[in-house]
Protein backbone atom coordinates (compact mmCIF):
# COMPACT_ATOMS: atom_id res chain seq x y z
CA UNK A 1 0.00 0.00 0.00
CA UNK A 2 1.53 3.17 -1.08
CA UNK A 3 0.63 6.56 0.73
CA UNK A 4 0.68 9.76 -1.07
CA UNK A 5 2.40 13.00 -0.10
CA UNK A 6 1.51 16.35 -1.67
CA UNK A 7 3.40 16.78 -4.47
CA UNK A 8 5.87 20.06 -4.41
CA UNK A 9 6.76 19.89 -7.85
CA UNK A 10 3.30 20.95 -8.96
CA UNK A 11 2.95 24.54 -7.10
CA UNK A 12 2.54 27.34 -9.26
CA UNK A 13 5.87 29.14 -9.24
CA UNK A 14 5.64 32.32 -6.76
CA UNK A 15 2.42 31.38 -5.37
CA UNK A 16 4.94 31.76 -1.72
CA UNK A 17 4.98 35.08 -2.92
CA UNK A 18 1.64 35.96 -3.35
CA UNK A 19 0.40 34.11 -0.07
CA UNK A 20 3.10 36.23 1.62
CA UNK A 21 1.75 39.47 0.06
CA UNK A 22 -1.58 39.14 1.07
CA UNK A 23 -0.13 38.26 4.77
CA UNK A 24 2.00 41.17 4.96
CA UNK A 25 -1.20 43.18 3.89
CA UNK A 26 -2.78 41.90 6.24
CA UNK A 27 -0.76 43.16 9.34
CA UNK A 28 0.12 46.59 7.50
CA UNK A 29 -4.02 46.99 7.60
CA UNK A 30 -4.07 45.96 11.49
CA UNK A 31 -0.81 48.12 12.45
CA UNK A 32 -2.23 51.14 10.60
CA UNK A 33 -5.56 50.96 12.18
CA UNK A 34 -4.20 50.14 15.52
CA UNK A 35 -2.04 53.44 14.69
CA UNK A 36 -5.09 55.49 14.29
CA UNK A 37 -6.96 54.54 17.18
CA UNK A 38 -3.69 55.57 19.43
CA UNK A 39 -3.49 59.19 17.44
CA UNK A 40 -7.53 59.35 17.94
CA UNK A 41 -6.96 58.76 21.76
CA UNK A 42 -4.16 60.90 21.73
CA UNK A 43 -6.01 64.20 20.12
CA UNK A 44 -9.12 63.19 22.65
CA UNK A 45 -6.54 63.60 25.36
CA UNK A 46 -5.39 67.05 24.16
CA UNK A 47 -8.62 68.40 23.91
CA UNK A 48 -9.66 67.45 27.02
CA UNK A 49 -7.01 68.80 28.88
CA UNK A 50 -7.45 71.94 26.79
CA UNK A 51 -11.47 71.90 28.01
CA UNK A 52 -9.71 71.37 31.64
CA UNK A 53 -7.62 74.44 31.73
CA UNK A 54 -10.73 76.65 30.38
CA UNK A 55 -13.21 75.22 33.01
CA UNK A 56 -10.22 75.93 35.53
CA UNK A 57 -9.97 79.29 34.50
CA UNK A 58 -13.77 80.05 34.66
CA UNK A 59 -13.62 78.68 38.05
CA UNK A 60 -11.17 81.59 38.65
CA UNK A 61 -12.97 84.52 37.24
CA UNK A 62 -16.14 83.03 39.73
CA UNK A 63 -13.54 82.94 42.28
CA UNK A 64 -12.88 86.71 41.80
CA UNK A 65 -16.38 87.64 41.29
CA UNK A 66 -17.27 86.25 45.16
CA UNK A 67 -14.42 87.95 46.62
CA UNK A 68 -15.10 91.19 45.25
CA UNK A 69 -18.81 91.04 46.18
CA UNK A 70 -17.77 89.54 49.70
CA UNK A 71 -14.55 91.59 50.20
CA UNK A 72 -14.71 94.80 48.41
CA UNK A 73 -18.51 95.30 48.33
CA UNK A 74 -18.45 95.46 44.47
CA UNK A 75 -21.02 97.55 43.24
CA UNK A 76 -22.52 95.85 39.57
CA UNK A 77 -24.61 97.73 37.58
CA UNK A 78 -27.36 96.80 34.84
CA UNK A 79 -26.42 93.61 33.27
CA UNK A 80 -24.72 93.66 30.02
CA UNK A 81 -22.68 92.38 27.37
CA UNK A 82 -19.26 93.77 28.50
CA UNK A 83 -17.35 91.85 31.28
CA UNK A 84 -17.38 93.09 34.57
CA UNK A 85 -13.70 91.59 35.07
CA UNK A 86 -11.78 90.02 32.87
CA UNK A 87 -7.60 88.22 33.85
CA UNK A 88 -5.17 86.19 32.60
CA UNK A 89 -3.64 82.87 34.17
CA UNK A 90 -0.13 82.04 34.27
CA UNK A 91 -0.78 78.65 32.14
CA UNK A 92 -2.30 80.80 29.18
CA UNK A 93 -5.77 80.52 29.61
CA UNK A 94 -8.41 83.46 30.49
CA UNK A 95 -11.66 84.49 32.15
CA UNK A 96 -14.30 87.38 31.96
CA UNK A 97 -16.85 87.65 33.99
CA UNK A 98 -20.42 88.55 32.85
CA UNK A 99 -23.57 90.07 34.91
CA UNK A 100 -26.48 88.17 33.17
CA UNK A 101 -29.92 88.67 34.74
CA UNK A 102 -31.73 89.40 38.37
CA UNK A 103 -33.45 88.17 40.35
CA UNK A 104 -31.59 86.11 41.42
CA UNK A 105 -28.28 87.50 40.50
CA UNK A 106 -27.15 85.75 37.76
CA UNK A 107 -23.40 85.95 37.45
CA UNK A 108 -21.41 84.19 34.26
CA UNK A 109 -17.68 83.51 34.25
CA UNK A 110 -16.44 82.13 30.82
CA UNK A 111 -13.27 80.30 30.79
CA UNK A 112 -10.88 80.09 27.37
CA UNK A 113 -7.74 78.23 27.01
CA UNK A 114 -6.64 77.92 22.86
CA UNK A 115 -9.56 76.44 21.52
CA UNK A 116 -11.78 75.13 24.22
CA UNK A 117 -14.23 77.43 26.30
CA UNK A 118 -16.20 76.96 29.58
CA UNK A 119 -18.43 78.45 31.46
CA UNK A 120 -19.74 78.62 35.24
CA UNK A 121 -23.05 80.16 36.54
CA UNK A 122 -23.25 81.86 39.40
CA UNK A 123 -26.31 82.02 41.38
CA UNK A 124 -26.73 85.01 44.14
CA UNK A 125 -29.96 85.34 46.29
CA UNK A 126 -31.73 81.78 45.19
């Protein structure tokens, strides 16, 4: 009884090639998309820390606000469209300070840092 092996003989010449092609494809496809997922996360970071320092910076204008109300007795007028105080942070990022509305006193301090902006509502008298 004689068994069979595959015969080598018979492959197409470079069909190694080809099957190694499509496998090296294969991985370039993976690696690139693995690649982009890592720059997405990456960019998602950035922004996010960006939104950070602007919410930070808010925070700081609405810090200023209270102690110039609790401190200096700050007098506001009619509300308007032109900050009431406005500053600059040592990381780059700003604030100004809005007087919205009454009653209550409605008190806006909007945050910027490069791209990103936030904002914090102060509530007086609720």
């Amino acid at each position: 009884m004689k068994i069979r092996f595959f015969n080598t003989r018979r492959l197409i010449p470079g069909s190694a090639l080809i099957l190694t092609m499509f496998i090296m494809a294969g991985m370039l496809v993976v690696a690139l998309s693995g690649a982009y997922v890592v720059a997405l996360g990456l960019r998602a970071g950035g922004v996010q820390a960006q939104s950070t320092k602007a919410y930070y910076a808010a925070e700081a204008g609405a810090e200023q606000l209270l102690w110039e109300l609790r401190q200096n007795g700050y007098e506001y007028g009619a509300p308007s469209e032109i900050p009431l105080f406005s500053g600059a942070l040592s990381s780059g990022a700003s604030y100004d300070v809005y007087f919205r509305d009454f009653p209550p006193l409605i008190f806006q301090s909007v945050g910027n840092y490069q791209n990103s902006q936030r904002s914090v509502e102060i509530r007086i008298g609720d």
